[in-house]
C-alpha atoms as a PDB file:
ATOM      1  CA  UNK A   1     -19.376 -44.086  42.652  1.00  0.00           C
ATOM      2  CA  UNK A   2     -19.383 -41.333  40.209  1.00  0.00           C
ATOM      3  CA  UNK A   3     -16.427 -40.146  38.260  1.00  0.00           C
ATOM      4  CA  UNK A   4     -16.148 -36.429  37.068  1.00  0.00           C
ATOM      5  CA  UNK A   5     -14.243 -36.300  33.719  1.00  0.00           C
ATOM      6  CA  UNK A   6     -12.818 -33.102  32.689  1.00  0.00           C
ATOM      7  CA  UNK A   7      -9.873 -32.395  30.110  1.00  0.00           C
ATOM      8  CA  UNK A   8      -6.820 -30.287  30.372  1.00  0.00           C
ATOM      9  CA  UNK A   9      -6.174 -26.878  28.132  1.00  0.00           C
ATOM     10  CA  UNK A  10      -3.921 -27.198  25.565  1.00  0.00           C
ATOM     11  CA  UNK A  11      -1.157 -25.033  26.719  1.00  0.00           C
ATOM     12  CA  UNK A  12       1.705 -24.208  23.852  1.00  0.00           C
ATOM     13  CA  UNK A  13       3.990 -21.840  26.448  1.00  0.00           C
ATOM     14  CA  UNK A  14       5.469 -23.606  29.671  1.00  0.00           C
ATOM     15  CA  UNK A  15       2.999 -22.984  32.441  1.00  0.00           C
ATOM     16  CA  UNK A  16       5.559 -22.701  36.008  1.00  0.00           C
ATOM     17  CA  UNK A  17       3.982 -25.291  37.957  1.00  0.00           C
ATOM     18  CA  UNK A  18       5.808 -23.392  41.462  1.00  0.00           C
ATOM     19  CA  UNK A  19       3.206 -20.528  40.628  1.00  0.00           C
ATOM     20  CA  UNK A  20       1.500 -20.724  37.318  1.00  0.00           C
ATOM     21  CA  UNK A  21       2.001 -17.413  35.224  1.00  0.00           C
ATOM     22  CA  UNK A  22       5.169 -16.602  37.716  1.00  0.00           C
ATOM     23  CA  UNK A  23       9.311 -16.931  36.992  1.00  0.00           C
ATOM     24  CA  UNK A  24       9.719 -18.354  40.634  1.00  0.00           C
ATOM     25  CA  UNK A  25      11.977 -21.338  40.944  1.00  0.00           C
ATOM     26  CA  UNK A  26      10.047 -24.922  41.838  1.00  0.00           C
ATOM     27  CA  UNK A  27      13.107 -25.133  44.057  1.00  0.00           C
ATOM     28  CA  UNK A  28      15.984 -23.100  45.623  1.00  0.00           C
ATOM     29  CA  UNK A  29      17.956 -25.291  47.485  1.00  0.00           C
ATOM     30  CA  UNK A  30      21.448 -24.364  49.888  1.00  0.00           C
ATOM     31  CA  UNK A  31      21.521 -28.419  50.747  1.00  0.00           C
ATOM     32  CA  UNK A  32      20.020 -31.490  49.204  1.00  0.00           C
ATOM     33  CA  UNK A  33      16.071 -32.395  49.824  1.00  0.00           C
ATOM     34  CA  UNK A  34      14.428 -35.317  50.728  1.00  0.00           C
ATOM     35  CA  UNK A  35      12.497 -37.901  48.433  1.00  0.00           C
ATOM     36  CA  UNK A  36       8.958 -37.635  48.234  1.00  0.00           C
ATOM     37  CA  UNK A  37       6.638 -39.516  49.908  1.00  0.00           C
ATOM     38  CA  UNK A  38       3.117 -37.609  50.986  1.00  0.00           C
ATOM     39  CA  UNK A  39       0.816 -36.909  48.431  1.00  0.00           C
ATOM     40  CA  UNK A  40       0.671 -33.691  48.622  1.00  0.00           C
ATOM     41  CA  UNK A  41       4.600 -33.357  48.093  1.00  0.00           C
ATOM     42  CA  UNK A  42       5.877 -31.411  44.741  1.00  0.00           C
ATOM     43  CA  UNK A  43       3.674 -29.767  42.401  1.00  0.00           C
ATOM     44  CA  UNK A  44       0.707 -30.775  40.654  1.00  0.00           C
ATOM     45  CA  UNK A  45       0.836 -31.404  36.812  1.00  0.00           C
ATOM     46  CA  UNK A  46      -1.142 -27.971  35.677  1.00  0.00           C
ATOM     47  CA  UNK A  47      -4.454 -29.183  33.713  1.00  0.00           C
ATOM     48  CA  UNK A  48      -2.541 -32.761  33.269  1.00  0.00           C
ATOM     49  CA  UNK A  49      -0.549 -31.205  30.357  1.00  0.00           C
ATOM     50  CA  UNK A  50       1.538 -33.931  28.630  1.00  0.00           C
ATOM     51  CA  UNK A  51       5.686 -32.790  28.550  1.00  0.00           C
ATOM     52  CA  UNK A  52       7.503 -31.260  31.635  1.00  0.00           C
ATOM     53  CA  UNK A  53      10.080 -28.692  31.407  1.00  0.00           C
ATOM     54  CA  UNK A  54      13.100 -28.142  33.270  1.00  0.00           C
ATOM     55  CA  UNK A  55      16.251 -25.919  33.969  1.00  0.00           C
ATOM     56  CA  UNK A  56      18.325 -26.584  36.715  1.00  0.00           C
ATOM     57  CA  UNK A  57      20.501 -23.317  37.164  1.00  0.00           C
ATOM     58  CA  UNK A  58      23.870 -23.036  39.634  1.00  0.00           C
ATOM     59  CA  UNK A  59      22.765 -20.100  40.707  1.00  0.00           C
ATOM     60  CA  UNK A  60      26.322 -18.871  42.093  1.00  0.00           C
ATOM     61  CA  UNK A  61      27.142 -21.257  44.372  1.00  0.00           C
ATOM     62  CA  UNK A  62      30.449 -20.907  45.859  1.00  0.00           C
ATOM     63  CA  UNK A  63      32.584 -22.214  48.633  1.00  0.00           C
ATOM     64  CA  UNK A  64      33.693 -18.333  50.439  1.00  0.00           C
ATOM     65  CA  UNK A  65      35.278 -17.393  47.528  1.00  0.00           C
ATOM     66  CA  UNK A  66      37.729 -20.078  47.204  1.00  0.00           C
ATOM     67  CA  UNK A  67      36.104 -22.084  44.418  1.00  0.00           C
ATOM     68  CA  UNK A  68      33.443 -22.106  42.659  1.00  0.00           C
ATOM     69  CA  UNK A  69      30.498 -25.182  43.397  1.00  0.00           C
ATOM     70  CA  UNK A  70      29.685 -27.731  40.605  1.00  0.00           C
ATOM     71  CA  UNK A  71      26.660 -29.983  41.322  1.00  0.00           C
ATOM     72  CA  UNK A  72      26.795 -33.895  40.274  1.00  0.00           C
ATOM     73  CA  UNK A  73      23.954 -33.388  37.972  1.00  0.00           C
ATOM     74  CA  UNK A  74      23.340 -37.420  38.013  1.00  0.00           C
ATOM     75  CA  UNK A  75      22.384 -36.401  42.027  1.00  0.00           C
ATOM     76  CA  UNK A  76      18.965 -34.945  40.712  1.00  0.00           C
ATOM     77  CA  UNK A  77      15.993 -37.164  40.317  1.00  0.00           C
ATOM     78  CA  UNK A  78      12.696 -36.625  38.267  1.00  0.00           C
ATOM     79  CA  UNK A  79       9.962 -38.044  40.633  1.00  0.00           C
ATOM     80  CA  UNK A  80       6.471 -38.789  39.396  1.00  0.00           C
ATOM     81  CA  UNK A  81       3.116 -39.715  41.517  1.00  0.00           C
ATOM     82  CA  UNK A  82      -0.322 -41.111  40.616  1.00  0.00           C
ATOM     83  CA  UNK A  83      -3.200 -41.992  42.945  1.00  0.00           C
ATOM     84  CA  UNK A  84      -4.633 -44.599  41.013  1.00  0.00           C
ATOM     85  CA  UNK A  85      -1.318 -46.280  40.666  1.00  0.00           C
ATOM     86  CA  UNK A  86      -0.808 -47.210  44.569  1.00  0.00           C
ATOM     87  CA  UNK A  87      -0.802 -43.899  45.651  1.00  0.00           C
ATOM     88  CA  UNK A  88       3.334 -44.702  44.977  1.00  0.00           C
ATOM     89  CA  UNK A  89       5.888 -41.434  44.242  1.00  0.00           C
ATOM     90  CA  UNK A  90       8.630 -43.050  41.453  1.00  0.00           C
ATOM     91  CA  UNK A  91      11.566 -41.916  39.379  1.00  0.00           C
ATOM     92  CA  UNK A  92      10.487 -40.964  36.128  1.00  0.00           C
ATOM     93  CA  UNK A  93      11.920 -43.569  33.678  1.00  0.00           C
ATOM     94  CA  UNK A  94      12.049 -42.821  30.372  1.00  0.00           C
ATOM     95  CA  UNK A  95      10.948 -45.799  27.038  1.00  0.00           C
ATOM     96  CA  UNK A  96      14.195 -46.325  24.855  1.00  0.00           C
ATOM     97  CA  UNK A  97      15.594 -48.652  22.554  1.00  0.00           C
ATOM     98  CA  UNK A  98      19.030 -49.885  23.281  1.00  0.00           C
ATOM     99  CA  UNK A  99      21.566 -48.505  20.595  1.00  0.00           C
ATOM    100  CA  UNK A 100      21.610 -51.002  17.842  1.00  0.00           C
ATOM    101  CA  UNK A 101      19.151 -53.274  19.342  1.00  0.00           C
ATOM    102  CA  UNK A 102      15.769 -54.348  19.452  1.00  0.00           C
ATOM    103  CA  UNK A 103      16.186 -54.327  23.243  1.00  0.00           C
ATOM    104  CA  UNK A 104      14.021 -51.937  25.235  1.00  0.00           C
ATOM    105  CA  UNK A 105      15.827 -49.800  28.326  1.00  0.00           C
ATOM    106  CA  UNK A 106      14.445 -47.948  30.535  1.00  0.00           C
ATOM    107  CA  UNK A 107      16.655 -45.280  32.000  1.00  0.00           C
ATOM    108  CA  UNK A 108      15.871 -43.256  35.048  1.00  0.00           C
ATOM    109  CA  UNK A 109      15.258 -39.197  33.937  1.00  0.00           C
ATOM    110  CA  UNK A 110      18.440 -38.074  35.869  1.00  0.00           C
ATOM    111  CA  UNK A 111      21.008 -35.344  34.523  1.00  0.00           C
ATOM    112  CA  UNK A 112      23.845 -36.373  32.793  1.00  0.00           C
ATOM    113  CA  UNK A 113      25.889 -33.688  32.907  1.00  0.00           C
ATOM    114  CA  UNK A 114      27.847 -31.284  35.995  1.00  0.00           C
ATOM    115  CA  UNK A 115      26.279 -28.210  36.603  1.00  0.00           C
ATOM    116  CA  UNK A 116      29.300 -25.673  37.061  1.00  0.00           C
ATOM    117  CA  UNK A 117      28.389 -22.055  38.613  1.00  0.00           C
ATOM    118  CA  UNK A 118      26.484 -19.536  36.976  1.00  0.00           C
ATOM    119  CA  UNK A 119      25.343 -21.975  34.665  1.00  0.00           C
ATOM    120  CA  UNK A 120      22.008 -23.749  33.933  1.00  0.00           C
ATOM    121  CA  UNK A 121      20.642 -27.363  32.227  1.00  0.00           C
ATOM    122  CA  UNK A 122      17.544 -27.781  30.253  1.00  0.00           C
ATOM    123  CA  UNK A 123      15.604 -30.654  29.418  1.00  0.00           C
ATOM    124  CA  UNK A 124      12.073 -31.695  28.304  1.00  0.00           C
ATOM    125  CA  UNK A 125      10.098 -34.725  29.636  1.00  0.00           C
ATOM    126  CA  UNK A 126       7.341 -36.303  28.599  1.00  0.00           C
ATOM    127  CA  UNK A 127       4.961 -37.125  31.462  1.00  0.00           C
ATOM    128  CA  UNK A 128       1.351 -37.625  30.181  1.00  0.00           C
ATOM    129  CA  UNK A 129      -0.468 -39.137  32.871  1.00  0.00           C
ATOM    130  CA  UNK A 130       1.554 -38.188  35.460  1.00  0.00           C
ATOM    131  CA  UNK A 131      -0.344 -36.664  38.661  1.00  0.00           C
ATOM    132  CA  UNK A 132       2.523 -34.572  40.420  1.00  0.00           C
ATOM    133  CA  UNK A 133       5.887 -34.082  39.817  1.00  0.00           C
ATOM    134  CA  UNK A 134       8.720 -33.610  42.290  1.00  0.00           C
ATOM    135  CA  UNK A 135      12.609 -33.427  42.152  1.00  0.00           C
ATOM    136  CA  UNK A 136      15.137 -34.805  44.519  1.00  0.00           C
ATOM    137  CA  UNK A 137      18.447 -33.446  45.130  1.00  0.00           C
ATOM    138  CA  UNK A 138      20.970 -35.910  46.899  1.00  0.00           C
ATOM    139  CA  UNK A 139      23.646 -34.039  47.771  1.00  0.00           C
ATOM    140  CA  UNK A 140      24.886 -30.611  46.928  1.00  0.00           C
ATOM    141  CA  UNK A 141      28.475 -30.256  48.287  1.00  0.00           C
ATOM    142  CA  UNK A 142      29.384 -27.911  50.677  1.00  0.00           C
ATOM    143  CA  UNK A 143      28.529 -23.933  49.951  1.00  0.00           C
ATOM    144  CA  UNK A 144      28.958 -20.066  51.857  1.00  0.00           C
ATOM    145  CA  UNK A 145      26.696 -18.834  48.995  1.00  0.00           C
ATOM    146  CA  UNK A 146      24.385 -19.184  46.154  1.00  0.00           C
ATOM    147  CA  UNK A 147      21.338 -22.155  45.771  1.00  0.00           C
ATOM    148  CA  UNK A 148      20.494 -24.604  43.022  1.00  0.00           C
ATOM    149  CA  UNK A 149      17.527 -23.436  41.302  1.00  0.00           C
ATOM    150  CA  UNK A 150      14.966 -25.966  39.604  1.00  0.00           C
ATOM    151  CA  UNK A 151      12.049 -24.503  37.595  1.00  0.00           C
ATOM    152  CA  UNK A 152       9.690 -26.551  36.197  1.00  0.00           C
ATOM    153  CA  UNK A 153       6.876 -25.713  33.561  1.00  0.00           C
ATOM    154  CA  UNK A 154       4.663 -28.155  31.485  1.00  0.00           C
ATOM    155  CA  UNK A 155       2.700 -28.050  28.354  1.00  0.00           C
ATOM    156  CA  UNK A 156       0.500 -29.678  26.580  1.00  0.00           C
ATOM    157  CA  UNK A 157       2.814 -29.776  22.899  1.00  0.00           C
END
């Protein structure tokens, strides 16, 4: 068996993994998706760069008018997949020391926050090693108009 090695470019701007050089949205979801499971789901980690970015933006979603959507942020889940590792998709947990302990935690990459319309949620995760990345979206509650959009870029800084 032969292995072909090759190394990743060093990328200092956020490469859009949904279409590398593009603004398009990873995602732009009207009602929640499913977990992943194939291999092929989500996007591949451009070049294997090492940190993953991500904005989550209400993108007007509304209810007809009547009121204006939040999303449970802590509903959205940072998946991660490797081949070598089982072939497995998992959420992205993150290495932490427990506030004023020498205990290690390690919490799942979910967003802590509500999302209210017209509004948008950034955060930066690092995911060397990490093969393809996907998000899942449990619920979004019930909407006439607007989607949740998730972009995500990566980088090698």
């Amino acid at each position: 068996m032969s292995l072909k090695y090759t190394t990743g470019a060093r990328t200092r701007n956020v490469v859009n993994l949904a279409v590398p050089g593009g603004t398009t949205p990873a995602y732009s979801l009207t009602a929640a998706n499913g977990v992943p499971t194939a291999a092929d789901d989500g996007f591949k980690n451009f070049n294997t760069q090492r940190m993953l970015h991500v904005v989550v933006h209400n993108n007007g979603l509304d209810n007809g008018g009547s009121s204006a959507v939040a999303i449970a942020a802590n509903k959205i889940t940072v998946y991660g997949y490797n081949s070598s590792l089982g072939g497995k998709w998992a959420p992205i947990r993150l290495n932490h020391r427990a506030s004023g302990a020498e205990t290690a935690v390690f919490p799942p990459v979910i967003i802590p926050d509500s999302i209210a319309k017209n509004t948008s949620y950034r955060l930066a995760i690092p995911i060397e090693g990490v093969e393809r990345i996907a998000v899942f979206v449990e619920t979004i509650p019930t909407r006439t108009l607007g989607t949740l959009d998730i972009y995500l870029g990566v980088n090698s800084i």
